[in-house]
N, C-alpha and C. Protein backbone atom coordinates (compact mmCIF):
# COMPACT_ATOMS: atom_id res chain seq x y z
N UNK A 1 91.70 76.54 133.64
CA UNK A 1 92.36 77.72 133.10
C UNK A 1 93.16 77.36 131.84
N UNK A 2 94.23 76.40 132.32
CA UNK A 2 94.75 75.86 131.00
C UNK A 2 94.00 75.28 129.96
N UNK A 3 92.93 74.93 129.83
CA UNK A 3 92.15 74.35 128.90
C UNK A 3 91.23 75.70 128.00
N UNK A 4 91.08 76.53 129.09
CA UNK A 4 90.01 77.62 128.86
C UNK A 4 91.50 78.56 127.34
N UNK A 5 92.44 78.54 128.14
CA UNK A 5 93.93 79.16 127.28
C UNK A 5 93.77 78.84 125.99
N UNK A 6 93.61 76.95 126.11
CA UNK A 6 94.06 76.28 124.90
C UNK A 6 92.97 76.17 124.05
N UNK A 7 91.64 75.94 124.36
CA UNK A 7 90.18 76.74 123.45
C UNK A 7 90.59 78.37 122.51
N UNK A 8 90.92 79.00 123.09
CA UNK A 8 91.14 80.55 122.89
C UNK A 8 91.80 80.24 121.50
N UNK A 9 93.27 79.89 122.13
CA UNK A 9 94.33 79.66 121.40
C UNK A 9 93.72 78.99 119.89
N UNK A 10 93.18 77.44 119.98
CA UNK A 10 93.07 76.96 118.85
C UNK A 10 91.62 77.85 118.20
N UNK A 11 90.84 78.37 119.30
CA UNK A 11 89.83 79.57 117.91
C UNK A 11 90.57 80.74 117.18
N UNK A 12 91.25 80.79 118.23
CA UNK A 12 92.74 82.43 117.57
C UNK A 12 93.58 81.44 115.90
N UNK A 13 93.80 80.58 116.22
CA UNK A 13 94.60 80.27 115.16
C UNK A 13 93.99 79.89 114.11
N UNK A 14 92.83 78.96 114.25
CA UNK A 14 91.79 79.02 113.12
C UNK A 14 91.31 80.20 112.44
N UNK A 15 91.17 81.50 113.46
CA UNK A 15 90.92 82.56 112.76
C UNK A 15 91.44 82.54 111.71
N UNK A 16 92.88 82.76 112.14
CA UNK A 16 94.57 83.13 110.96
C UNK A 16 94.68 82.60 110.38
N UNK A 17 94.20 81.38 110.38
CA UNK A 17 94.65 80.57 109.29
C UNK A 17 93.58 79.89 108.23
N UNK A 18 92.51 80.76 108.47
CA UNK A 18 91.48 80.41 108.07
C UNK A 18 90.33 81.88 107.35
N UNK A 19 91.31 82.80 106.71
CA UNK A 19 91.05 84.09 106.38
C UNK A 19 89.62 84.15 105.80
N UNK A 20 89.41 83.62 104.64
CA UNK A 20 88.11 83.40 104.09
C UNK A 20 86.71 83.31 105.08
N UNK A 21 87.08 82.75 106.22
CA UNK A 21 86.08 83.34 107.41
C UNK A 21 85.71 84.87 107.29
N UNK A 22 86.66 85.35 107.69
CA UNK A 22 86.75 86.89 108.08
C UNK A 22 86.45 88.00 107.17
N UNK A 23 85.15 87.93 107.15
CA UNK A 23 84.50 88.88 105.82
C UNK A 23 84.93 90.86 106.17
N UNK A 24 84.99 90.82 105.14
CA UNK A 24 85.50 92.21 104.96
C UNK A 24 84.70 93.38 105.37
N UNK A 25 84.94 94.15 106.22
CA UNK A 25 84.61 95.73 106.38
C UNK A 25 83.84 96.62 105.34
N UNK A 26 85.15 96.86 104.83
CA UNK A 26 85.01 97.34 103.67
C UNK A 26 86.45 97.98 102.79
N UNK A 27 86.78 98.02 101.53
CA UNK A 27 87.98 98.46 101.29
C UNK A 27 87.94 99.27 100.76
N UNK A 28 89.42 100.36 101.38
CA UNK A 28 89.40 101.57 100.89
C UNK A 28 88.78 101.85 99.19
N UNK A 29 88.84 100.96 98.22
CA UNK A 29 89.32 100.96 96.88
C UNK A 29 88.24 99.69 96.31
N UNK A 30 86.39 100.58 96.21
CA UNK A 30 85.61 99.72 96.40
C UNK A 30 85.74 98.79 94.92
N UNK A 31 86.50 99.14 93.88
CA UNK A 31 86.80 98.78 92.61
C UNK A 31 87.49 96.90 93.29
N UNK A 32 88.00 96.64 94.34
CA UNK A 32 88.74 95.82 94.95
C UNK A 32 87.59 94.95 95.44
N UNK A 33 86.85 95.33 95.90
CA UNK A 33 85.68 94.36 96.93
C UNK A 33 84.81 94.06 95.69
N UNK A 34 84.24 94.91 94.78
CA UNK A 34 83.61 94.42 93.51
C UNK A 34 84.37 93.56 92.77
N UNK A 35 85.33 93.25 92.80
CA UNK A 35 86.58 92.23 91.75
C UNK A 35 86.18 91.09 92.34
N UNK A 36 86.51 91.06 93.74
CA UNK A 36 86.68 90.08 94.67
C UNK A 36 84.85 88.84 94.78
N UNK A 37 84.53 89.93 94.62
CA UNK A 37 82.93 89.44 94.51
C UNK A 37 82.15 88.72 93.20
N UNK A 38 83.04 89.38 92.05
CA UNK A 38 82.86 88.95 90.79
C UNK A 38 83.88 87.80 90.88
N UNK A 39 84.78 87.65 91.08
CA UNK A 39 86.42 86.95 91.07
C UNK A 39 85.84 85.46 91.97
N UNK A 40 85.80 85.55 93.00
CA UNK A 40 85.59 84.47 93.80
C UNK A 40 84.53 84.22 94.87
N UNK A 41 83.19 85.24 94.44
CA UNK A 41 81.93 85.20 95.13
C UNK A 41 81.54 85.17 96.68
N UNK A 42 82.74 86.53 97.06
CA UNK A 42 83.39 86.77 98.67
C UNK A 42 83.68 87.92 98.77
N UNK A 43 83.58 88.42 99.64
CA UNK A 43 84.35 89.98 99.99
C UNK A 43 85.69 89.42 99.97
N UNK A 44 86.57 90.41 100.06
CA UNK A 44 87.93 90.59 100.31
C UNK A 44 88.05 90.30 101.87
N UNK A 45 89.35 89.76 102.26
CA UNK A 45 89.73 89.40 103.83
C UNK A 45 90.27 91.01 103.99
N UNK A 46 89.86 91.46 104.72
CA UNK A 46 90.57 92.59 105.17
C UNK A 46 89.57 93.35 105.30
N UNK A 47 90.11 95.09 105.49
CA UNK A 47 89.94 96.61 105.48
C UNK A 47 90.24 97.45 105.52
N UNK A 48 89.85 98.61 104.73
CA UNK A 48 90.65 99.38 104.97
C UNK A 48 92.11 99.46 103.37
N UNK A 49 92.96 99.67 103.99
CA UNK A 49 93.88 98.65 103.12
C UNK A 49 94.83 97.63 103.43
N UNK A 50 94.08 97.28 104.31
CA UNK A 50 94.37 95.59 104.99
C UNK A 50 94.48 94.45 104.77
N UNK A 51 94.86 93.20 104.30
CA UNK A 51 95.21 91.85 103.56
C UNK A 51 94.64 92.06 102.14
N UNK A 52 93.60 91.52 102.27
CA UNK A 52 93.35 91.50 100.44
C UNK A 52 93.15 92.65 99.77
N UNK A 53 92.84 93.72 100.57
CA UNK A 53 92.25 94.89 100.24
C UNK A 53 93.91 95.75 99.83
N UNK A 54 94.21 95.33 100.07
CA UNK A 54 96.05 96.00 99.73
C UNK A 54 95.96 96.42 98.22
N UNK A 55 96.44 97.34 97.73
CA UNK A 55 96.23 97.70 96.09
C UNK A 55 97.66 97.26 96.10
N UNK A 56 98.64 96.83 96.34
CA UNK A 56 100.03 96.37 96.38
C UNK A 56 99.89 95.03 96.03
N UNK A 57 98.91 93.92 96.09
CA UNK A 57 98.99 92.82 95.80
C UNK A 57 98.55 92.77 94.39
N UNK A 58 98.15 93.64 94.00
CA UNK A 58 97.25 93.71 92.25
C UNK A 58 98.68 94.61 91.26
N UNK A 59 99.11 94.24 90.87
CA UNK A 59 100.12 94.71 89.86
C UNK A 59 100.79 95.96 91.06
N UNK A 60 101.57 95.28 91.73
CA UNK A 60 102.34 96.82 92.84
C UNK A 60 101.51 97.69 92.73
N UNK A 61 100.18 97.47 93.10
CA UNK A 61 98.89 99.02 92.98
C UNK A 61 98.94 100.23 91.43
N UNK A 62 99.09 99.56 90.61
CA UNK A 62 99.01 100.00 88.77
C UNK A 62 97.97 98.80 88.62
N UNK A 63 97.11 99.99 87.64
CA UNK A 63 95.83 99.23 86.95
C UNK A 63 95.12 100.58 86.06
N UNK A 64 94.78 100.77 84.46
CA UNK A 64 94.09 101.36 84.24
C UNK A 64 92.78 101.24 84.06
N UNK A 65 92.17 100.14 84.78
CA UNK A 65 90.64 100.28 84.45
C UNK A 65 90.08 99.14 85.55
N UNK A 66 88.97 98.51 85.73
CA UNK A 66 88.33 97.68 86.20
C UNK A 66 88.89 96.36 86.04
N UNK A 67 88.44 95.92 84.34
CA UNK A 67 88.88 94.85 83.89
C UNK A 67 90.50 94.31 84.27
N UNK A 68 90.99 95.02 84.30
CA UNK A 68 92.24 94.92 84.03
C UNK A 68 92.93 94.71 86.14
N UNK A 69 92.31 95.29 86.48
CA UNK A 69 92.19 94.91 88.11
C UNK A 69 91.83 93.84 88.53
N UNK A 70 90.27 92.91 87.57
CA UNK A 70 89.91 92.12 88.12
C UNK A 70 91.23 91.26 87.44
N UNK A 71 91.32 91.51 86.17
CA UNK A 71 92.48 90.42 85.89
C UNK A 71 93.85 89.88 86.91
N UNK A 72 94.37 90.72 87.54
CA UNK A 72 95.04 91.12 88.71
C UNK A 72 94.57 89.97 90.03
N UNK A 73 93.25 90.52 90.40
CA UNK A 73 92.89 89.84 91.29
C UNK A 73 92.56 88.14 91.37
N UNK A 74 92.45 87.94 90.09
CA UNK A 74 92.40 86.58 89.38
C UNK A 74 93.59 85.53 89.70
N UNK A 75 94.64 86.57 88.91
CA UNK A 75 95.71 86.01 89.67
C UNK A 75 96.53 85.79 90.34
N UNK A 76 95.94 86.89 91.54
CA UNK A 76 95.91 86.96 92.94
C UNK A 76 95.71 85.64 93.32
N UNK A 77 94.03 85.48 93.44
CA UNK A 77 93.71 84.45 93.79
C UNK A 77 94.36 82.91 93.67
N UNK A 78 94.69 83.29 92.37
CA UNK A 78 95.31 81.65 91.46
C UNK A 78 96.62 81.74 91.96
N UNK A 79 97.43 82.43 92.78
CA UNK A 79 98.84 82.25 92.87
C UNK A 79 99.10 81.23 94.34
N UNK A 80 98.24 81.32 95.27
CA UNK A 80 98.02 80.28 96.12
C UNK A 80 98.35 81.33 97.58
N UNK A 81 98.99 82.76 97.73
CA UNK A 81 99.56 83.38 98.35
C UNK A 81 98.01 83.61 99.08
N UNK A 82 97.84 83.20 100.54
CA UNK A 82 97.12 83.24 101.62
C UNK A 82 97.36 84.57 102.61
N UNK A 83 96.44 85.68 103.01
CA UNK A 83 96.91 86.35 103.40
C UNK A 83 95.91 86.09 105.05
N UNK A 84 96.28 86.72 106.32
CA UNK A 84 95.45 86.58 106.98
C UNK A 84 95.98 88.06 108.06
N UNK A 85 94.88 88.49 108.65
CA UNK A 85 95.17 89.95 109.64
C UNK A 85 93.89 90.03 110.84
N UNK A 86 94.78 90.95 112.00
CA UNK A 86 94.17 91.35 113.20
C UNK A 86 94.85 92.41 113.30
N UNK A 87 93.16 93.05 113.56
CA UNK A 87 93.37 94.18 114.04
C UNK A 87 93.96 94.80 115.02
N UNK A 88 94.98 95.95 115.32
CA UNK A 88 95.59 96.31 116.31
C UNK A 88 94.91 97.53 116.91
N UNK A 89 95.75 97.93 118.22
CA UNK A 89 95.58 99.24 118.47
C UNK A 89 95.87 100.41 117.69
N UNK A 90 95.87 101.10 117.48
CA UNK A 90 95.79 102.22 117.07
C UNK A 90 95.45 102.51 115.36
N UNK A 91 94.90 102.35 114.94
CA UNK A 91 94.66 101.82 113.37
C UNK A 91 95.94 101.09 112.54
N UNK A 92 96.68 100.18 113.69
CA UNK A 92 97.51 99.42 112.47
C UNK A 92 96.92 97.65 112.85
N UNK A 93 97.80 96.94 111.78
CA UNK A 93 97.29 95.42 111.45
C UNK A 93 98.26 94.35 111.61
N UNK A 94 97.97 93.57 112.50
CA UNK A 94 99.17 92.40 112.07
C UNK A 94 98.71 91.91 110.94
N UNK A 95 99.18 91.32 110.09
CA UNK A 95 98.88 90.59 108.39
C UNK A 95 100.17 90.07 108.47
N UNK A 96 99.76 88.49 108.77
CA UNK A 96 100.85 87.30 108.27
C UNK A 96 100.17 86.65 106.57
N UNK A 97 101.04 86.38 106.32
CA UNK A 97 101.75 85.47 104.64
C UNK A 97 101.56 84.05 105.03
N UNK A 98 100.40 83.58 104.31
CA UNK A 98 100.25 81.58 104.99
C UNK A 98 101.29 81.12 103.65
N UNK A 99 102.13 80.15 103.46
CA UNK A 99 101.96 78.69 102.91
C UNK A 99 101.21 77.56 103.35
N UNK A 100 100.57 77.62 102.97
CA UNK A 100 99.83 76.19 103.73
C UNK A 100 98.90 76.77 104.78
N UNK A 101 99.47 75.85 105.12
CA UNK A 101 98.68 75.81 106.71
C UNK A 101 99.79 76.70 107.96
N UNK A 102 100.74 77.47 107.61
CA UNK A 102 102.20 77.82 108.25
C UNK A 102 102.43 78.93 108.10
N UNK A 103 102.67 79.92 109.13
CA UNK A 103 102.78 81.29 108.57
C UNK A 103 104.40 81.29 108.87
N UNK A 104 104.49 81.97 107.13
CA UNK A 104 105.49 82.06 106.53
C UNK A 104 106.63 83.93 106.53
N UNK A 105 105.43 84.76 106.88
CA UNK A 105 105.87 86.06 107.68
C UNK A 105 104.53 86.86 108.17
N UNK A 106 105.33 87.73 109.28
CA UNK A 106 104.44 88.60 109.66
C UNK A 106 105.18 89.91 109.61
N UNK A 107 104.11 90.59 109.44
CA UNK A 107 104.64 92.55 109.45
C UNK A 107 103.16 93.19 110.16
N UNK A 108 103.09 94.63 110.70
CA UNK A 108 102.38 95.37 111.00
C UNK A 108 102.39 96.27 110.21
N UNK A 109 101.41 96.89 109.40
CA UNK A 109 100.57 97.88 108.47
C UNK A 109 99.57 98.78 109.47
N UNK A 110 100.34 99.44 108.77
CA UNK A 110 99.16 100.83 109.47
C UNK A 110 98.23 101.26 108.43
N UNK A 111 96.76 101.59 108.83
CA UNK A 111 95.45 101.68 107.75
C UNK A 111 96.68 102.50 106.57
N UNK A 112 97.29 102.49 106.42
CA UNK A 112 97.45 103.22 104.44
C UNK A 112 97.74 101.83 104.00
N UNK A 113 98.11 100.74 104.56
CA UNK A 113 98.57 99.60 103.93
C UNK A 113 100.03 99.69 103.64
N UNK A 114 100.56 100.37 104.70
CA UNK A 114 102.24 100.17 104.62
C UNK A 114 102.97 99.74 105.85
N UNK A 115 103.78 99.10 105.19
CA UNK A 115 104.36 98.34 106.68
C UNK A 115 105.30 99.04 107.26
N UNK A 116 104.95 98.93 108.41
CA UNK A 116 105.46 100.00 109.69
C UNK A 116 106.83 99.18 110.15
N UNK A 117 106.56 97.48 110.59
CA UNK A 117 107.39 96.50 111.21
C UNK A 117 107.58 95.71 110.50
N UNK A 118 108.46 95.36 110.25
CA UNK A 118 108.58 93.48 109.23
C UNK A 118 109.20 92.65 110.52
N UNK A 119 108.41 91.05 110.78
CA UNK A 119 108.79 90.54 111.67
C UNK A 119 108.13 90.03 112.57
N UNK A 120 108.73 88.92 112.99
CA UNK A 120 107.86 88.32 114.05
C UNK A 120 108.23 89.36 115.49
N UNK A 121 109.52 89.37 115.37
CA UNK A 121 110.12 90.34 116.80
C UNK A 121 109.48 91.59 117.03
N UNK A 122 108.53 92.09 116.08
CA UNK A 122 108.78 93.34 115.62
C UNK A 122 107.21 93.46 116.09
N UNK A 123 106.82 92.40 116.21
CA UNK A 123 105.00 92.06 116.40
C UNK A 123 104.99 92.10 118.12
N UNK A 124 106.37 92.07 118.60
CA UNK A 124 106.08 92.04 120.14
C UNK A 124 105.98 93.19 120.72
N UNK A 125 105.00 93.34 121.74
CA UNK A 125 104.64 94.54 122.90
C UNK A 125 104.41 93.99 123.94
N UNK A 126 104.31 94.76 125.02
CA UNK A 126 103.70 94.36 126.70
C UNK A 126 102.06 95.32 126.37
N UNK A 127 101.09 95.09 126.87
CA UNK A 127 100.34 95.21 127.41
C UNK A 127 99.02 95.12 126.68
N UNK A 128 97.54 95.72 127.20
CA UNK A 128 96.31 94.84 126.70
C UNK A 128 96.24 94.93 125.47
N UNK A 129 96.12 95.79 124.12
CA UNK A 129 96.45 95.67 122.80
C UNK A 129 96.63 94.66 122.08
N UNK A 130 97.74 93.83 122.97
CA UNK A 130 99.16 93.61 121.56
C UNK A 130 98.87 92.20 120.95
N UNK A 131 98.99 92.04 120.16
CA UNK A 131 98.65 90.60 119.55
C UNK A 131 100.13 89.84 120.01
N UNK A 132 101.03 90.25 119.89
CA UNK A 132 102.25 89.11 120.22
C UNK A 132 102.80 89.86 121.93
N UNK A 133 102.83 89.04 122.73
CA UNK A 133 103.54 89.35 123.89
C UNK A 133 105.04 88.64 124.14
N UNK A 134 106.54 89.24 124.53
CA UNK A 134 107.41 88.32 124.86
C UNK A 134 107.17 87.31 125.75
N UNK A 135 107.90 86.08 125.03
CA UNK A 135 107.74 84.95 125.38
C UNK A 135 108.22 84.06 124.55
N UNK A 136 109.09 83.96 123.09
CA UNK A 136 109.42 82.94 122.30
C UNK A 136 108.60 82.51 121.03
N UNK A 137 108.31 81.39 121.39
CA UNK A 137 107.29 81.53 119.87
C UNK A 137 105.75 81.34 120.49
N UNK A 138 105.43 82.21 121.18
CA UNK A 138 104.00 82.03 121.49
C UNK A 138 103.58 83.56 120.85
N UNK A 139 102.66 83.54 120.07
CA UNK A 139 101.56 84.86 119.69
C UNK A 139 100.84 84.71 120.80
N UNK A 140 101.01 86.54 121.59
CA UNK A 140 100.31 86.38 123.19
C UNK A 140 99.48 87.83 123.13
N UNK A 141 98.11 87.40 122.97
CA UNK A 141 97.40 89.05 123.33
C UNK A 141 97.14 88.91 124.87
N UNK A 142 97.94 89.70 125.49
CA UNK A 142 97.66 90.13 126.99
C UNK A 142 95.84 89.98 127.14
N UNK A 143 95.07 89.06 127.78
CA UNK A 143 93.22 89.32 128.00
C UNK A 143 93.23 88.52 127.01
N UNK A 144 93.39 88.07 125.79
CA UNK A 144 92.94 87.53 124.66
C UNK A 144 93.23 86.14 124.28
N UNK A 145 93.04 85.69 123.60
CA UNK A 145 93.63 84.54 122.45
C UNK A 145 95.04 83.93 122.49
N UNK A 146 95.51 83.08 122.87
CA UNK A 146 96.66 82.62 122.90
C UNK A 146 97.10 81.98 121.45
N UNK A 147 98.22 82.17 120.27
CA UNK A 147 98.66 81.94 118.96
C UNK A 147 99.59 81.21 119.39
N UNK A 148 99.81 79.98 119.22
CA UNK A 148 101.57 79.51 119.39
C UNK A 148 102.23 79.69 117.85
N UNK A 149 103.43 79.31 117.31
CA UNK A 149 104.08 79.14 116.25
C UNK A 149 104.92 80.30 115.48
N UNK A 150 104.94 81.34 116.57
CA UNK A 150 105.47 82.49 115.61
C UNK A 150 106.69 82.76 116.77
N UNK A 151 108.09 83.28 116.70
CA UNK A 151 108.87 84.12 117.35
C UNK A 151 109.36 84.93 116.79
N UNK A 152 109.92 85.60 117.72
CA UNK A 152 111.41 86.53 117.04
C UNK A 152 111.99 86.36 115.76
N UNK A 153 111.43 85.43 115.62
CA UNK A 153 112.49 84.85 114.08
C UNK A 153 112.05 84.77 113.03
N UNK A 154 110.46 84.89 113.07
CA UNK A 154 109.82 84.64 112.31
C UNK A 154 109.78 86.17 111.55
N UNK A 155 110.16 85.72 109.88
CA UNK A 155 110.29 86.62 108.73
C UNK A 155 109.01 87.55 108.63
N UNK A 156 109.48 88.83 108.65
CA UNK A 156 108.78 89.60 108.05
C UNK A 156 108.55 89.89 106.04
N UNK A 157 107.39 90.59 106.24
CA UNK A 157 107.70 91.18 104.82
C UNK A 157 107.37 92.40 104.15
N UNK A 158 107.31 93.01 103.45
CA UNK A 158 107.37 94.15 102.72
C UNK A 158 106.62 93.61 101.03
N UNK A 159 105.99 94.47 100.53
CA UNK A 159 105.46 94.76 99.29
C UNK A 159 106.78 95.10 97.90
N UNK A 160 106.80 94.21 97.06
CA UNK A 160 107.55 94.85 96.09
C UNK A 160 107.16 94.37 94.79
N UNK A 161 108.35 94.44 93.68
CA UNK A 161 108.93 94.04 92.39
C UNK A 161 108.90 92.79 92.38
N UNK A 162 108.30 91.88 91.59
CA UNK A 162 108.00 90.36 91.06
C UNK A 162 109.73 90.17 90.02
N UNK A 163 110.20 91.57 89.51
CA UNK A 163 111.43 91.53 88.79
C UNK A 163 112.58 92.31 89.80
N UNK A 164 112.80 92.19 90.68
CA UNK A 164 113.51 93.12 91.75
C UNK A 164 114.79 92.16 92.17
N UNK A 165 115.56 92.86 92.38
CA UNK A 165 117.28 91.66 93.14
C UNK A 165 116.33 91.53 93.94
N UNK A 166 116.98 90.59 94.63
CA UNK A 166 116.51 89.84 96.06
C UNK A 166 117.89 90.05 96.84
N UNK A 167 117.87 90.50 98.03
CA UNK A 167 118.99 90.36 99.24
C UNK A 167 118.91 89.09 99.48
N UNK A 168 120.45 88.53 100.42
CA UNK A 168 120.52 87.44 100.61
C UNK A 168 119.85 87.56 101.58
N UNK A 169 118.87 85.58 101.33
CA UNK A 169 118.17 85.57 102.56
C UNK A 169 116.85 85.06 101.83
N UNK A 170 116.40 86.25 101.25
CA UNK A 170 114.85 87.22 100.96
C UNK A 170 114.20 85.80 99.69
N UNK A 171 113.10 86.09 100.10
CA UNK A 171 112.61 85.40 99.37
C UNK A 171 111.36 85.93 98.72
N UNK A 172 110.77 85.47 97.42
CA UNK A 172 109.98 86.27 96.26
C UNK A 172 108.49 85.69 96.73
N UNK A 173 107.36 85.96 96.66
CA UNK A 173 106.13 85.45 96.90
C UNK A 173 105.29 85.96 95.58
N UNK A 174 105.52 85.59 94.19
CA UNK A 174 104.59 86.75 93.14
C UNK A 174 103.09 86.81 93.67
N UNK A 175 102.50 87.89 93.75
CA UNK A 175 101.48 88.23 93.55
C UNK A 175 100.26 88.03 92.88
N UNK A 176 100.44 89.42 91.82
CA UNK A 176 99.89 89.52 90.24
C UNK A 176 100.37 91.03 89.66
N UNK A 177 100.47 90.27 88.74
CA UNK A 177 101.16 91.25 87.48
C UNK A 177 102.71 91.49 87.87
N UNK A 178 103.16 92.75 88.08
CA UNK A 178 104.73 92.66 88.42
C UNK A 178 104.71 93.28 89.85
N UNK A 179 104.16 92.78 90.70
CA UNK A 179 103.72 92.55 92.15
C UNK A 179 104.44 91.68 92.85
N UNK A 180 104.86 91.51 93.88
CA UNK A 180 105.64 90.63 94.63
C UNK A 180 105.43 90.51 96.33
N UNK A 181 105.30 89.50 97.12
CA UNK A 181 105.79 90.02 98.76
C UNK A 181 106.97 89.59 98.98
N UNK A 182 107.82 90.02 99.34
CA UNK A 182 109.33 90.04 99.71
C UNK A 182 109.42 89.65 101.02
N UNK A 183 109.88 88.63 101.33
CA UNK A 183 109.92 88.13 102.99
C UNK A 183 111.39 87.85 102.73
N UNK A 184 111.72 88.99 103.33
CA UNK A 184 112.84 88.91 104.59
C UNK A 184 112.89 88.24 105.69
């Protein structure tokens, strides 16, 4: 059983941390999946308007044309900002923020691509659904995949301003263009 857990677990985390697996659906904003395809010869990670597919990561969602999007997505790509997501119940998304190999925040997005929760705490529920179950820093889908490395504590984030104050605390993630993720 414990072994069968810890299989789950390390395919669950490779998922997450390993986005570029996880080929895309499709995104709301097919101007986005054509960039992505021209840009780095891949769909977008996501759907919907889910990790890459977010028009918030491309100049805070401003762009007047194609070109000028893919430019965006370019340096999307080039900024090193890793995004990775699972799907939830009811059309929303967990989408954690990698550095590295380390997730650096998590929030829940509901399909418009706005965040509902910022937070690791905020990722917890009881029952079959939920990607995080209480318990500390274990990511627990009740039936599913066991995640260790995330708790209560772990920073959420929100979409913003690349030129914006920062609250104490908060920290800047640029994007592209004057795009930002803000982890609180």
């Amino acid at each position: 059983m414990f072994k069968t857990c810890l299989l789950l677990a390390c395919a669950a985390l490779l998922t997450l941390l390993t986005p570029t697996l996880n080929a895309s659906a499709q995104c709301r904003d097919p101007w986005i999946a054509q960039a992505y395809k021209q840009a780095a010869n891949r769909a977008p990670v996501g759907q919907g308007e889910a990790c890459e597919c977010n028009i918030h990561l491309y100049n805070n969602g401003s762009w007047g044309n194609y070109n000028e999007l893919l430019g965006y997505v370019r340096q999307f790509l080039a900024s090193g900002t890793r995004l990775a997501y699972a799907p939830l119940s009811g059309g929303n998304f967990a989408v954690g923020v990698l550095r590295g190999n380390q997730v650096a925040a998590i929030s829940v997005l509901n399909s418009g691509g706005n965040v509902v929760a910022a937070g690791g705490g905020n990722v917890v529920a009881a029952g079959g659904g939920n990607v995080v179950a209480a318990g500390g820093g274990n990511m627990v889908a009740a039936g599913g995949g066991n995640i260790t490395g995330l708790s209560t504590s772990t920073p959420g984030f929100a979409f913003g301003s690349s030129r914006s104050l920062l609250s104490a605390g908060e920290q800047r993630m640029p994007t592209s263009g004057a795009g930002a993720i803000v982890i609180r």
